[in-house]
PDB file of N, CA and C in Angstrom:
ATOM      1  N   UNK A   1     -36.250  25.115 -44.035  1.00  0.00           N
ATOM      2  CA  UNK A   1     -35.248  24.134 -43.704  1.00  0.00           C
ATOM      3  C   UNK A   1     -34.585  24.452 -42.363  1.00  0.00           C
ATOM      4  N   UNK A   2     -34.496  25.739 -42.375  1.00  0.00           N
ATOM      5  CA  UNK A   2     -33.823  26.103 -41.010  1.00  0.00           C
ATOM      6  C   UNK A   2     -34.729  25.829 -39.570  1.00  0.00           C
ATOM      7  N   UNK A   3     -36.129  26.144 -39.620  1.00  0.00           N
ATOM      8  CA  UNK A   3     -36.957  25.383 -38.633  1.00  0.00           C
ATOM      9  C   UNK A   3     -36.798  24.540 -38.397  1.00  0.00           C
ATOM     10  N   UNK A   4     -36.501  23.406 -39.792  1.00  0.00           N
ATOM     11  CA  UNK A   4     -37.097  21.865 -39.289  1.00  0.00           C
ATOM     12  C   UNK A   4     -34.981  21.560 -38.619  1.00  0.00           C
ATOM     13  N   UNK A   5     -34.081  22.202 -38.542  1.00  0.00           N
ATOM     14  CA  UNK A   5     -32.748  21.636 -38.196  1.00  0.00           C
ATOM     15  C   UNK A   5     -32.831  22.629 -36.463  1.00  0.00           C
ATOM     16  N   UNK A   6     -33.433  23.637 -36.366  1.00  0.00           N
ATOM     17  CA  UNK A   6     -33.545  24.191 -35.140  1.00  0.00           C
ATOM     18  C   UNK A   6     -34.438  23.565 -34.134  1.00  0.00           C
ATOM     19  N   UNK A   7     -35.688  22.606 -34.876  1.00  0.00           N
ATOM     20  CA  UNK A   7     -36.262  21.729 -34.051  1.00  0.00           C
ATOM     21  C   UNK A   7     -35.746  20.864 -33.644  1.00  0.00           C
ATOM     22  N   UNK A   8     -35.248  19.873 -34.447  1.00  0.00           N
ATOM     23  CA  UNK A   8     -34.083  18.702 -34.377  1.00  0.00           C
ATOM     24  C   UNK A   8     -33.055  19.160 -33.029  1.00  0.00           C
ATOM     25  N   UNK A   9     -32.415  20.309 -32.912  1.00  0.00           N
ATOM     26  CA  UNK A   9     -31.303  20.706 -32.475  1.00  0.00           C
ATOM     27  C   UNK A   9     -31.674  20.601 -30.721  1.00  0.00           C
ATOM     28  N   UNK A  10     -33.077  21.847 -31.593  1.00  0.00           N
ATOM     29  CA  UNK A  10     -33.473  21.790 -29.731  1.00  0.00           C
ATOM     30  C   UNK A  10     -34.092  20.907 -29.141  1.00  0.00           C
ATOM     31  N   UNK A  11     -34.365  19.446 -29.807  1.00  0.00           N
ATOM     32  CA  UNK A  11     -34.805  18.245 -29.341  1.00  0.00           C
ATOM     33  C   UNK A  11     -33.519  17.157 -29.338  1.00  0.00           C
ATOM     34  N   UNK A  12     -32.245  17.490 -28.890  1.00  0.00           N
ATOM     35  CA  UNK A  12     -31.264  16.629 -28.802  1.00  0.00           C
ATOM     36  C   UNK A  12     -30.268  16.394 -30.095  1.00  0.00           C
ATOM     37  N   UNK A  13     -30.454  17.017 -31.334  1.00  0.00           N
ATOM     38  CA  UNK A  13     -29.982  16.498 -32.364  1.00  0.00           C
ATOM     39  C   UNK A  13     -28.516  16.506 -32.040  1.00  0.00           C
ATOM     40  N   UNK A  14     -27.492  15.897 -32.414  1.00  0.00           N
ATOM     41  CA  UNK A  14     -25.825  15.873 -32.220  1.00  0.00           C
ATOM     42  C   UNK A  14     -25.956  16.629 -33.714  1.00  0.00           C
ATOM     43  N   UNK A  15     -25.247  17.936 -33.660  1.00  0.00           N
ATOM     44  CA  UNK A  15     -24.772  18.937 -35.215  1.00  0.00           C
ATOM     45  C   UNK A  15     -24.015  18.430 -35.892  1.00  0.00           C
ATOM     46  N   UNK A  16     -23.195  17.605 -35.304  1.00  0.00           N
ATOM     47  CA  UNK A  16     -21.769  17.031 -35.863  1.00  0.00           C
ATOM     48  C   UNK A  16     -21.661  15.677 -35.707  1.00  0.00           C
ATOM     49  N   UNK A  17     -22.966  14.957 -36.009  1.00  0.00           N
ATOM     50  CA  UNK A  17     -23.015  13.447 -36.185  1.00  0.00           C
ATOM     51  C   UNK A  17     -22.750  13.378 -37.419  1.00  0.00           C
ATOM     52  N   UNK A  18     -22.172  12.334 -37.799  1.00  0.00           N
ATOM     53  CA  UNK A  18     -21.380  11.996 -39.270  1.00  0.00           C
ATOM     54  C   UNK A  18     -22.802  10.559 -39.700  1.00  0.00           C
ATOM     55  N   UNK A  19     -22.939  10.753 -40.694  1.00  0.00           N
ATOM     56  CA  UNK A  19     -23.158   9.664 -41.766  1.00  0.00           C
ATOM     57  C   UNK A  19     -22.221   8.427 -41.908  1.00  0.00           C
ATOM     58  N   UNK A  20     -22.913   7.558 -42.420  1.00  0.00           N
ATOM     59  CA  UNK A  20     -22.269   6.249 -43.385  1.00  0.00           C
ATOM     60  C   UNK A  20     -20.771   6.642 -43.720  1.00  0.00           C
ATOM     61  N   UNK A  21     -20.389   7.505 -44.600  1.00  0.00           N
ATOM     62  CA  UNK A  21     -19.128   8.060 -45.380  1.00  0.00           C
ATOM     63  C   UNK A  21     -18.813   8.937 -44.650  1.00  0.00           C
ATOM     64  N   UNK A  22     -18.994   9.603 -43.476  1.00  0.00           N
ATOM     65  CA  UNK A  22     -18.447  10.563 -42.153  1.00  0.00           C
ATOM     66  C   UNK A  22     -18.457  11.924 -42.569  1.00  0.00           C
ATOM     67  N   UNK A  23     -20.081  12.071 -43.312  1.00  0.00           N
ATOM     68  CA  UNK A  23     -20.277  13.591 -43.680  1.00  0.00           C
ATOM     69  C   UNK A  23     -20.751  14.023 -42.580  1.00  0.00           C
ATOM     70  N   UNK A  24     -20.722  14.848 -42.138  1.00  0.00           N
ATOM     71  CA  UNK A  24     -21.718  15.815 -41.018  1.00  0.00           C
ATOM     72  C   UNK A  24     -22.589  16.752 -42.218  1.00  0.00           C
ATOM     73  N   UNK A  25     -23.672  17.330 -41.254  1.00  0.00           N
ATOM     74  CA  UNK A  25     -24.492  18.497 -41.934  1.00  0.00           C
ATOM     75  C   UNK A  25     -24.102  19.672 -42.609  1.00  0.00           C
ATOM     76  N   UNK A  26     -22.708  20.394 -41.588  1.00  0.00           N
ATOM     77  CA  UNK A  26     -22.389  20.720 -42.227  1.00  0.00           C
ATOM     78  C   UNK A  26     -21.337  20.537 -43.720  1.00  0.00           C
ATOM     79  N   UNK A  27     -21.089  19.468 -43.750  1.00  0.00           N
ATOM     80  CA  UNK A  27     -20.437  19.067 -45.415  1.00  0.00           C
ATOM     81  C   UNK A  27     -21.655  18.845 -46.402  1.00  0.00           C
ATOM     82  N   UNK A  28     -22.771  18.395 -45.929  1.00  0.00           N
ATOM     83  CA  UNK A  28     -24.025  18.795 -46.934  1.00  0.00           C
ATOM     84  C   UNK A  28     -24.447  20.420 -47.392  1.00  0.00           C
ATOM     85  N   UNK A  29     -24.064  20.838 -45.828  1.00  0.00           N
ATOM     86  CA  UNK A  29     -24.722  22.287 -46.262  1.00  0.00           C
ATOM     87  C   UNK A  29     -23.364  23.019 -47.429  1.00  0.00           C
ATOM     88  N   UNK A  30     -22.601  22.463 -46.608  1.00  0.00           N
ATOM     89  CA  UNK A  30     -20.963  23.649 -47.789  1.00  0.00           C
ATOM     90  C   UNK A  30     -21.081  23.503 -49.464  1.00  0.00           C
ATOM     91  N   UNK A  31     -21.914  22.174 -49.680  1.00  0.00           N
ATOM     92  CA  UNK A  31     -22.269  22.402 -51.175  1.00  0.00           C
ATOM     93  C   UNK A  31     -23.380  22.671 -51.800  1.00  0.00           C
ATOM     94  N   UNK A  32     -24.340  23.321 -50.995  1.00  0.00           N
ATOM     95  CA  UNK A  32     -25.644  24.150 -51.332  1.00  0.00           C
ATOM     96  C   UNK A  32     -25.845  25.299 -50.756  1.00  0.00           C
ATOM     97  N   UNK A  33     -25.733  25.932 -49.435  1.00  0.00           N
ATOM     98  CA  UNK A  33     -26.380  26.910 -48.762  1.00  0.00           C
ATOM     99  C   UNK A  33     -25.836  27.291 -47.883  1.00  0.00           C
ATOM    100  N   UNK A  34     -25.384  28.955 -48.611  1.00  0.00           N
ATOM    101  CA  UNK A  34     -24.655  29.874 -47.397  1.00  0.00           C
ATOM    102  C   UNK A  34     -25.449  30.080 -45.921  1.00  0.00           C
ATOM    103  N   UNK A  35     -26.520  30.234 -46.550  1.00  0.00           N
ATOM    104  CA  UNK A  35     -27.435  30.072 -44.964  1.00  0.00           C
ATOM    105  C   UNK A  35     -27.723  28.917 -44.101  1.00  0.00           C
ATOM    106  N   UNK A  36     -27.506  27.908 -44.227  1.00  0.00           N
ATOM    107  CA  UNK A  36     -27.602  26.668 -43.901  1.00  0.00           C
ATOM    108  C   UNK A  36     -25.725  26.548 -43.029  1.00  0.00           C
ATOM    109  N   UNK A  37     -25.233  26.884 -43.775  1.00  0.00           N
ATOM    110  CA  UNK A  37     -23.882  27.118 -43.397  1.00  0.00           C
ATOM    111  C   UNK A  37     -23.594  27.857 -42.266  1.00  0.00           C
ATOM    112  N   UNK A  38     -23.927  29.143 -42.341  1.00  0.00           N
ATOM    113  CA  UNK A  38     -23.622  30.466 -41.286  1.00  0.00           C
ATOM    114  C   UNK A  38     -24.709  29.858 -40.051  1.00  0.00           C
ATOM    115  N   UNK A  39     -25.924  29.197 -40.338  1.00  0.00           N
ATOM    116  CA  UNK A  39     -26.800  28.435 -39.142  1.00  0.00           C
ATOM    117  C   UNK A  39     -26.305  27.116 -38.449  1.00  0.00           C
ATOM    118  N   UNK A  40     -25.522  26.550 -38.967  1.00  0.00           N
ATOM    119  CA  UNK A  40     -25.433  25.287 -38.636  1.00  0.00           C
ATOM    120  C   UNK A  40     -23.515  25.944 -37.545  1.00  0.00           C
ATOM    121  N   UNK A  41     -22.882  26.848 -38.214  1.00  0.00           N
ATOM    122  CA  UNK A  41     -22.030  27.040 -37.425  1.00  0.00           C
ATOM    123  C   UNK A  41     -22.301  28.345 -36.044  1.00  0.00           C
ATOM    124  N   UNK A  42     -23.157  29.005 -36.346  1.00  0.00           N
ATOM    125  CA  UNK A  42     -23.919  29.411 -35.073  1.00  0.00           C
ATOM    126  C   UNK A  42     -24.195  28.326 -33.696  1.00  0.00           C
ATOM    127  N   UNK A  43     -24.484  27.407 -34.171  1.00  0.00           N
ATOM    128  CA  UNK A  43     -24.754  26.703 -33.603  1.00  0.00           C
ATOM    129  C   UNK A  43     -24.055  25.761 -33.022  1.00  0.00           C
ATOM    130  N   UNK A  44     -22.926  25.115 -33.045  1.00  0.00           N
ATOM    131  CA  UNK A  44     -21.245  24.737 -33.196  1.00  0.00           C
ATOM    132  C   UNK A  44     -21.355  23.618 -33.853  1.00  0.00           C
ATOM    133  N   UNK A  45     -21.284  23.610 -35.148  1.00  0.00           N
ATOM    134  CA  UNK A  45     -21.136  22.561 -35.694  1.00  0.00           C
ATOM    135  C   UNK A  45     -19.211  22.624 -36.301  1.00  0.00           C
ATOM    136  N   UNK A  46     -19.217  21.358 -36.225  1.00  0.00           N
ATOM    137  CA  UNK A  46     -17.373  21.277 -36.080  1.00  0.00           C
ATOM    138  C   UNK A  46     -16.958  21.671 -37.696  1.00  0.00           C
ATOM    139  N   UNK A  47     -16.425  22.831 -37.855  1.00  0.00           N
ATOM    140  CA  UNK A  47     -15.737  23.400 -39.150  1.00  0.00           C
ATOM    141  C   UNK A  47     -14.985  23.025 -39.806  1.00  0.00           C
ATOM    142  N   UNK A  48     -14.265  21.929 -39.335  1.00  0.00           N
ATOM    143  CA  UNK A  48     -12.962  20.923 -39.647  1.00  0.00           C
ATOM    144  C   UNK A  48     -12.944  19.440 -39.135  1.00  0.00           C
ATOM    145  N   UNK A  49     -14.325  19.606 -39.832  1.00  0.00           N
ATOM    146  CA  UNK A  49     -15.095  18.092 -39.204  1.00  0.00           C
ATOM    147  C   UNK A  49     -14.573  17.758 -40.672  1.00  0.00           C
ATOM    148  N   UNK A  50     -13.849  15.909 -40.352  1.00  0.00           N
ATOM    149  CA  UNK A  50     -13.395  15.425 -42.071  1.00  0.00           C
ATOM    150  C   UNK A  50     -14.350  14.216 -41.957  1.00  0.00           C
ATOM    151  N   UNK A  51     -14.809  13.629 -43.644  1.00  0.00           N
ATOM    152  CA  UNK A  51     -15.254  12.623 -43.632  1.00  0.00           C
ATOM    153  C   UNK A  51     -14.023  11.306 -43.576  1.00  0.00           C
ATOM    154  N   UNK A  52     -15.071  10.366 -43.695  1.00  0.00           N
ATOM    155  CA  UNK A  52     -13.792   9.299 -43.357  1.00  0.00           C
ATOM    156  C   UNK A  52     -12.776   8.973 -44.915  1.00  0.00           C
ATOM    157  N   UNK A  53     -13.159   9.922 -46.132  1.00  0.00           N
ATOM    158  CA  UNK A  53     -11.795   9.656 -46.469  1.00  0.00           C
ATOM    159  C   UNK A  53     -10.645  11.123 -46.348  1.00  0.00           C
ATOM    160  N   UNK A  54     -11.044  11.705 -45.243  1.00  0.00           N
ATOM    161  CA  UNK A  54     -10.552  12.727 -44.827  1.00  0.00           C
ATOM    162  C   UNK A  54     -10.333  14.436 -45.516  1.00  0.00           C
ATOM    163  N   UNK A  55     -12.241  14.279 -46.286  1.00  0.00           N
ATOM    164  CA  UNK A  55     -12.740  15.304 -47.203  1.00  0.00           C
ATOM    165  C   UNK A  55     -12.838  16.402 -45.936  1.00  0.00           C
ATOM    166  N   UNK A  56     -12.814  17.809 -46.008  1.00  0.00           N
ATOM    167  CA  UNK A  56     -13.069  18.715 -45.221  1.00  0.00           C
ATOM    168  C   UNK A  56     -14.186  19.263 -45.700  1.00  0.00           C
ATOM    169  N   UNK A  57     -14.883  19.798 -44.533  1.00  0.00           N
ATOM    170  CA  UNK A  57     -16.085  20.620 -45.191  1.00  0.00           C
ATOM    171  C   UNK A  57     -15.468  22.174 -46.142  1.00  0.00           C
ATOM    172  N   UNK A  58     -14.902  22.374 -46.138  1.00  0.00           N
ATOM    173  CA  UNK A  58     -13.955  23.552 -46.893  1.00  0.00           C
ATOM    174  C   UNK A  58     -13.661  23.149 -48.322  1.00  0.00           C
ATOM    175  N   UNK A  59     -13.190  21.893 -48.363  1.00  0.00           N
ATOM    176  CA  UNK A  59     -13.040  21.004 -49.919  1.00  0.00           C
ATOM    177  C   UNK A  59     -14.631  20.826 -50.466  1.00  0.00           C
ATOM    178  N   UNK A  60     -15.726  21.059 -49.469  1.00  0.00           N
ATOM    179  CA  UNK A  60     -16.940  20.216 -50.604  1.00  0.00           C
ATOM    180  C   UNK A  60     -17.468  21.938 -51.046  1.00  0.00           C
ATOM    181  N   UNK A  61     -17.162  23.051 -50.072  1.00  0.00           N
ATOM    182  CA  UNK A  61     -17.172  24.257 -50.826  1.00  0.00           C
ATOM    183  C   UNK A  61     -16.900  24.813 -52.042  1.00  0.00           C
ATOM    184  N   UNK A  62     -15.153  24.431 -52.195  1.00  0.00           N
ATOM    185  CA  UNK A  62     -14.536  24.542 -53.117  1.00  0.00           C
ATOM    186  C   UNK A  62     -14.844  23.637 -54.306  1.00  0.00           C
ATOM    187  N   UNK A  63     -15.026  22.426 -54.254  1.00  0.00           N
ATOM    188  CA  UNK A  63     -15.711  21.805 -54.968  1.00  0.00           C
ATOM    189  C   UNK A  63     -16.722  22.178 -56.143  1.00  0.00           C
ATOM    190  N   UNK A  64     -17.337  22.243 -54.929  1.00  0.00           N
ATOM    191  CA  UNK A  64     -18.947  22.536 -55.766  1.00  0.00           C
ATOM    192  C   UNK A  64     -18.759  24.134 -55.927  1.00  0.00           C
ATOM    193  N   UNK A  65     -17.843  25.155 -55.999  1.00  0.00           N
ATOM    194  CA  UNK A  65     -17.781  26.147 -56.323  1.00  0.00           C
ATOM    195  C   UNK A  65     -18.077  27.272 -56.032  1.00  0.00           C
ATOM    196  N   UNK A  66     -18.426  27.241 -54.425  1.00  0.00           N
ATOM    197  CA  UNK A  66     -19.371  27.810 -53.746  1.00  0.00           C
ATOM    198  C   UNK A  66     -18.517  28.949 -52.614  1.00  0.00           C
ATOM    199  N   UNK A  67     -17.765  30.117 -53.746  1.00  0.00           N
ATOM    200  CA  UNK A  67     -16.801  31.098 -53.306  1.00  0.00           C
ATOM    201  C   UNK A  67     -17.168  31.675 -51.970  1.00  0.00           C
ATOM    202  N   UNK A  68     -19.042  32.305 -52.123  1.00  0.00           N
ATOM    203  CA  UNK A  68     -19.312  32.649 -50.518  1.00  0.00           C
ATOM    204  C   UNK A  68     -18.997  31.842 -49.310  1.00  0.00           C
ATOM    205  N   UNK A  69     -19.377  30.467 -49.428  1.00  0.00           N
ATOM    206  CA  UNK A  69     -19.289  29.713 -48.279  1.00  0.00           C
ATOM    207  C   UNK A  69     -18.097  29.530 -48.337  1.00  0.00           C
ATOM    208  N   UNK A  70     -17.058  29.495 -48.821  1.00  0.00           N
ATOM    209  CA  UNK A  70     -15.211  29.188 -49.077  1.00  0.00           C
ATOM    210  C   UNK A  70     -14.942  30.534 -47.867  1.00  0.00           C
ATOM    211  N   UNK A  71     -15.349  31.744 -48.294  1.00  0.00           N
ATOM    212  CA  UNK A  71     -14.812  32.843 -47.610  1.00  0.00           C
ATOM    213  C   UNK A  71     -15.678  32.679 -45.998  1.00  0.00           C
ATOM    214  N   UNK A  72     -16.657  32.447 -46.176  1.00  0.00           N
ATOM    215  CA  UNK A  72     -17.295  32.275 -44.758  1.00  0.00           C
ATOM    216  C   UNK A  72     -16.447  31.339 -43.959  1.00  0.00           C
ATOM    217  N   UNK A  73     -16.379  30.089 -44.566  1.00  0.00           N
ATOM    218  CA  UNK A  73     -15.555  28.823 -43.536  1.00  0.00           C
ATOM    219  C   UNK A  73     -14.395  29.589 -43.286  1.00  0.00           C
ATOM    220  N   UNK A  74     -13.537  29.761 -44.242  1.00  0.00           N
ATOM    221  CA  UNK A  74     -12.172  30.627 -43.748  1.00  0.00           C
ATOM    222  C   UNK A  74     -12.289  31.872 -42.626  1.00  0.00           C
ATOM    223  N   UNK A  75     -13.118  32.239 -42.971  1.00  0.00           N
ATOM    224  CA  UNK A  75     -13.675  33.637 -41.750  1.00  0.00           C
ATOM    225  C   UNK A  75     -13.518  32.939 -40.518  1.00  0.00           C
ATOM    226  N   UNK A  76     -14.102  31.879 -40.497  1.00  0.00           N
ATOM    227  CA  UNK A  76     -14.470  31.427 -39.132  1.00  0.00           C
ATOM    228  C   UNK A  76     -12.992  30.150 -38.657  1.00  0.00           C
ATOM    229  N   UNK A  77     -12.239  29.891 -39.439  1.00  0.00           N
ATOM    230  CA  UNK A  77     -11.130  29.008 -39.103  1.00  0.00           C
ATOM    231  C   UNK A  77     -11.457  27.721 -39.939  1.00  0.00           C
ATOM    232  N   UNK A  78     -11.567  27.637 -41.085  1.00  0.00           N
ATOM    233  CA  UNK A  78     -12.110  26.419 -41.758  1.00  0.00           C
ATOM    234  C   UNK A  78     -10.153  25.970 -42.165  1.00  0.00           C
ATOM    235  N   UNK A  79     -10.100  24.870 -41.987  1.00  0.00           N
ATOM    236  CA  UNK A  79      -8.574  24.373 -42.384  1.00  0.00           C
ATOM    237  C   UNK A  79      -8.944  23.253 -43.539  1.00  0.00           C
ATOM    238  N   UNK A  80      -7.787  23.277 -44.665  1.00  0.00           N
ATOM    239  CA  UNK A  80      -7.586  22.703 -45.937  1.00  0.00           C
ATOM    240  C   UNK A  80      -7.963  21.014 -45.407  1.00  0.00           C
ATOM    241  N   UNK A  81      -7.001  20.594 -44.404  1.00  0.00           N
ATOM    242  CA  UNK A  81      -6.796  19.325 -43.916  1.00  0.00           C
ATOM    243  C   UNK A  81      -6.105  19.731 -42.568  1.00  0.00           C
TER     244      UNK A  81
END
């Protein structure tokens, strides 16, 4: 998975293009994959990127229950709202 988002990336991809409902990649990745997570913010994807009903990628962590990536976003400056 990480190939096929490093190809994308290095062929123009925007990291922090939002979806329909104003998810970015990383709010997909915060509720599955610490590694997907720690890659996608290597890379600068916006940490306090909100969707449009003003979900944080930090809330879809917590959410879905996902304590590593909770402590990672916070490591790096992840804000509530």
């Amino acid at each position: 998975m990480k190939e096929i988002a490093e190809l994308l990336i290095s062929h123009g991809l925007d990291i922090n293009a939002k979806g329909k409902h104003g998810k970015t990649p990383l709010h997909y990745a915060a509720g599955k994959s610490l590694d997907m997570v720690e890659f996608l913010i290597s890379h600068g994807a916006d940490i306090n990127a909100t969707t449009r009903q003003k979900e944080t990628v930090l809330s879809f962590a917590q959410f879905y229950h996902k304590n590593d990536i909770v402590k990672i976003l916070i490591s790096h400056g992840a804000k509530e709202k």
